[in-house]
Protein backbone atom coordinates (compact mmCIF):
# COMPACT_ATOMS: atom_id res chain seq x y z
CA UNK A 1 42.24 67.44 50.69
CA UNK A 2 45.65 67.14 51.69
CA UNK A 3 46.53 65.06 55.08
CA UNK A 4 46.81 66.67 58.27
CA UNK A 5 50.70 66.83 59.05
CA UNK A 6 52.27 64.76 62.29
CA UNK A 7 55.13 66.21 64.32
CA UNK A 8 56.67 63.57 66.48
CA UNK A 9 59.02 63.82 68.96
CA UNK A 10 60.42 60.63 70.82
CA UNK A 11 60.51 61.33 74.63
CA UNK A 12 61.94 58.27 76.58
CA UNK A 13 62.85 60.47 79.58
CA UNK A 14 60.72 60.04 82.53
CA UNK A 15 61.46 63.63 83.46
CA UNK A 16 60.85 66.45 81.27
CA UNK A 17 62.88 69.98 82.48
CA UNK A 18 62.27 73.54 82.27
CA UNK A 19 63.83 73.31 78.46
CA UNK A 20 61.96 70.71 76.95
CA UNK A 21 58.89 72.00 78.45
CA UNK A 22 58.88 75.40 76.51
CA UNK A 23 60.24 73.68 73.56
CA UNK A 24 56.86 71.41 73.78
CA UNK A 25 54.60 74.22 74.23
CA UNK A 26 55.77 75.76 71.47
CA UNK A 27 55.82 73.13 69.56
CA UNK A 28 52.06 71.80 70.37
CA UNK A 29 50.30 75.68 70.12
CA UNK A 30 52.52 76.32 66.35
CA UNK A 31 51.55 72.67 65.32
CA UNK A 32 47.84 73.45 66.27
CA UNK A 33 47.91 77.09 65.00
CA UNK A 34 49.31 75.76 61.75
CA UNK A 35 46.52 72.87 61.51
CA UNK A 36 49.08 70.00 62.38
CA UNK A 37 49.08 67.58 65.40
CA UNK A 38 52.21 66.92 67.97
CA UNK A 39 52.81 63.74 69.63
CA UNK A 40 55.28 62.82 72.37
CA UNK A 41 55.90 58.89 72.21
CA UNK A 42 57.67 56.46 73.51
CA UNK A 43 56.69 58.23 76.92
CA UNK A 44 57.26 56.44 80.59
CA UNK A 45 54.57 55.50 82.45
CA UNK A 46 55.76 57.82 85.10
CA UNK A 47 57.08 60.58 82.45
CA UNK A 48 56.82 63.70 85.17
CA UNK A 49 55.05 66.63 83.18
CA UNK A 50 55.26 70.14 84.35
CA UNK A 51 51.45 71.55 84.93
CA UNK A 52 51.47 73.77 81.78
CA UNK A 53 52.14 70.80 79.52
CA UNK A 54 49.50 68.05 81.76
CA UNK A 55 46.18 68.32 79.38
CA UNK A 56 47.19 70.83 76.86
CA UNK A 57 44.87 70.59 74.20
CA UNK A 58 47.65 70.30 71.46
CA UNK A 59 50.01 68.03 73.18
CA UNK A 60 49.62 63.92 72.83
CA UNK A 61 51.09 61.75 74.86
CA UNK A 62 51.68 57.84 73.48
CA UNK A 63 53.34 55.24 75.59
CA UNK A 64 53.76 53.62 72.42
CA UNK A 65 56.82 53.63 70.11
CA UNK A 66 57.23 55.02 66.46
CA UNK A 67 57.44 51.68 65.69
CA UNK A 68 54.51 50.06 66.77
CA UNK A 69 52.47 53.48 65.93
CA UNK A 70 53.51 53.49 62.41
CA UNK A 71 54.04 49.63 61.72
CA UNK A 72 52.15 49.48 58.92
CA UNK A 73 52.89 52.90 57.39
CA UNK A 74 56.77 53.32 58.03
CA UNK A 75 57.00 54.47 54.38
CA UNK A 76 55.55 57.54 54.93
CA UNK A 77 57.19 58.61 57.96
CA UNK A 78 60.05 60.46 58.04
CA UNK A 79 62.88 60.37 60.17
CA UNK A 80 64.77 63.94 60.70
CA UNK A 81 68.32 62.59 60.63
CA UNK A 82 71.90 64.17 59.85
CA UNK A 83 72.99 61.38 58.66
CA UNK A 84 70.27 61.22 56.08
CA UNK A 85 71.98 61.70 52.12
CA UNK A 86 68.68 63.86 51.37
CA UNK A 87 67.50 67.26 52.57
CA UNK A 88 64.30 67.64 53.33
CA UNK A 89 62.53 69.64 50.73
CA UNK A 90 58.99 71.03 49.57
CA UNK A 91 58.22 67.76 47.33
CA UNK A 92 58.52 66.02 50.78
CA UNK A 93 55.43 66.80 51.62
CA UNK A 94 53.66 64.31 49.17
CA UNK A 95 56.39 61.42 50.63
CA UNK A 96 55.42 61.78 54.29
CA UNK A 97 52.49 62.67 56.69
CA UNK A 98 54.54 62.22 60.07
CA UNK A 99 57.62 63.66 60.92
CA UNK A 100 60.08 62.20 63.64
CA UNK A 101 62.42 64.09 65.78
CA UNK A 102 65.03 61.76 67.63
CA UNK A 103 64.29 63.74 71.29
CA UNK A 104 67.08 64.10 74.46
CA UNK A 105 67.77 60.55 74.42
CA UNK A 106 68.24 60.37 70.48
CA UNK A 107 67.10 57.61 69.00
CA UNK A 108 67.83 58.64 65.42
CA UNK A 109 70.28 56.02 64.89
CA UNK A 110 68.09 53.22 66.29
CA UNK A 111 65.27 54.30 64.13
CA UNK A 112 67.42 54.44 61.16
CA UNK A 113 68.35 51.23 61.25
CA UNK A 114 64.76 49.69 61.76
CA UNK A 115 64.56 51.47 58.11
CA UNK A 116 62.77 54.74 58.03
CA UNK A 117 63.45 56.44 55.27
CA UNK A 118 65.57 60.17 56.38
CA UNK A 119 66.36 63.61 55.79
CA UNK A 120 68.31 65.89 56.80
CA UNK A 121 67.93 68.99 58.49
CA UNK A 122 71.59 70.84 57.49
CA UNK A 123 74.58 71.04 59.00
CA UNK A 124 74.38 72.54 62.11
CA UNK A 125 72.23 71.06 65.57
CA UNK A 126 69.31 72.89 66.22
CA UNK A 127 66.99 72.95 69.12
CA UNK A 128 63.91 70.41 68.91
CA UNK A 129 61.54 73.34 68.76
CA UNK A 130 63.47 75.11 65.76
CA UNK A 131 63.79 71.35 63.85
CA UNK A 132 60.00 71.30 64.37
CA UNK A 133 59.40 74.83 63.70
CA UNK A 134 62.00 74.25 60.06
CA UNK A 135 60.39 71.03 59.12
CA UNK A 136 56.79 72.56 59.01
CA UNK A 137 58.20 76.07 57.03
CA UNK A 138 59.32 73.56 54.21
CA UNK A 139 56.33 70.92 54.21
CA UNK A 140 54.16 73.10 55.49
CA UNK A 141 54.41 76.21 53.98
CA UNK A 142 56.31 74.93 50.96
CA UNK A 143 59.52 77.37 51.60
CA UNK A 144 63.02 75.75 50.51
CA UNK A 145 65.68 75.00 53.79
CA UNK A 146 68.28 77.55 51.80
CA UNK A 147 65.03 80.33 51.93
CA UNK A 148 64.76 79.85 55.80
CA UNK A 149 66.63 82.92 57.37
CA UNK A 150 68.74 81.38 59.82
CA UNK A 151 70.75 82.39 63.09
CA UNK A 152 73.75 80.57 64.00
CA UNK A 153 75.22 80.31 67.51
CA UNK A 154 73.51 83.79 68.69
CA UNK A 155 75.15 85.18 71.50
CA UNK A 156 72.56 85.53 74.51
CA UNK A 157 73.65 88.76 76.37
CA UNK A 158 73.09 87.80 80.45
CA UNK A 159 73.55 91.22 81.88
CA UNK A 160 76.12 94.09 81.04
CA UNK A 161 79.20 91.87 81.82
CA UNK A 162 78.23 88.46 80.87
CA UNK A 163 77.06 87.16 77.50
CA UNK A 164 76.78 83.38 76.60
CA UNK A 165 76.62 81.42 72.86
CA UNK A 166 74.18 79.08 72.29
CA UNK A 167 75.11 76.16 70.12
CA UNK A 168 72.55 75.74 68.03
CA UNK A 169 70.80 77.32 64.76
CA UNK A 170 67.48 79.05 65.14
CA UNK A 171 65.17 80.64 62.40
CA UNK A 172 65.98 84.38 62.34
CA UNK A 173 62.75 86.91 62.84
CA UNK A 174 62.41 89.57 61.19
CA UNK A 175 64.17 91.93 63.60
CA UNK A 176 67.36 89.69 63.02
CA UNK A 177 67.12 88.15 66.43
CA UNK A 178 66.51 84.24 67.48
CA UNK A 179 62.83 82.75 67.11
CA UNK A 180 62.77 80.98 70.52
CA UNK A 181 60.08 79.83 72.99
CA UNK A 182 58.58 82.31 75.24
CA UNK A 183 60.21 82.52 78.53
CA UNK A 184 62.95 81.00 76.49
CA UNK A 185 65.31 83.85 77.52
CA UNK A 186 64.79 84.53 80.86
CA UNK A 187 65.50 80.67 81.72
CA UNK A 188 68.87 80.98 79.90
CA UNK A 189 69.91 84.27 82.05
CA UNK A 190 68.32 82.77 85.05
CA UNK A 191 70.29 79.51 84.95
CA UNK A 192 73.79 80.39 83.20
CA UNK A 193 75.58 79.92 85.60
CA UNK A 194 74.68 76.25 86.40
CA UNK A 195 75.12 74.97 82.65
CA UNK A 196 72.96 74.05 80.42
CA UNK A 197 72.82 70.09 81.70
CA UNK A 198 70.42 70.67 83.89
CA UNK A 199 67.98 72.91 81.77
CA UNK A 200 66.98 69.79 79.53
């Protein structure tokens, strides 16, 4: 029986915004729907959680590092890192059982250093949720990063007069538009016009 998959993203914030909340429910009800767990760690003692995200059944939250989690199995966790010489790929799936995602304050470069082994995600920044969402297509469900359909930079139309370009990748659905949380797009229209800073 193969091992239940890990998705882990490092949270060191002790507030967690509008953003990061939809990212995480998304995140937690695809991990669960998919058979795979999601763990924030590394969370403050007074980390302040929206209501939504405070006991959702597919959402852990660990005060404790990656580190001290995974001391005695760093080799098979992998760190999601652009600097990383490898891509992540299908075979990856026999490698690793927990997957690590850097977070708002990114601690990719810290981790890499403390020598867990990396791969890469492509070029081009995506969102946590679509780094999660990639990363369980290819160990998951055993599809290839260049067989991903992909949507770079999408331009988010705000009303009639005012569009704005996000600048990340998403996966592409299969109407050609942006795979993003729910409520995703009203949040972006509701609060262009204060930048994205505070969204996070």
């Amino acid at each position: 029986m193969a091992t239940k998959k890990t998705y882990v993203v490092e949270h060191l914030d002790p507030e967690c915004g509008p953003w990061s909340t939809l990212e995480y429910l998304t995140i937690a009800k695809e991990s669960a729907d998919s058979g795979a767990h999601f763990c924030l760690s590394s969370a403050p003692t007074d980390l302040d959680l929206a209501e939504s995200l405070r006991g959702f059944q597919g959402l852990e939250i660990e005060r404790r590092s990656v580190e001290e989690i995974y001391r005695d199995c760093k080799d098979r966790v992998c760190l999601l890192d652009p600097a990383a010489k490898e891509e992540l790929s299908p075979k990856d799936a026999d490698e690793f059982d927990v997957f690590v995602f850097g977070g708002i304050l990114d601690r990719t470069s810290e981790l890499r250093k403390k020598g867990f082994p990396g791969r890469r995600l492509g070029p081009i920044q995506m969102t946590t949720d679509t780094a999660v969402r990639v990363t369980r297509m290819v160990i998951q469900e055993q599809t290839s990063m260049n067989e991903i359909p992909y949507i770079d930079h999408p331009e988010i139309r705000i009303d009639e007069h005012e569009s704005t370009e996000m600048p990340f990748r998403y996966v592409k659905d299969a109407e050609g538009k942006p795979v993003m949380p729910e409520g995703m797009l009203d949040l972006i229209k509701k609060d262009s016009e204060k930048g994205f800073g505070d969204l996070f």
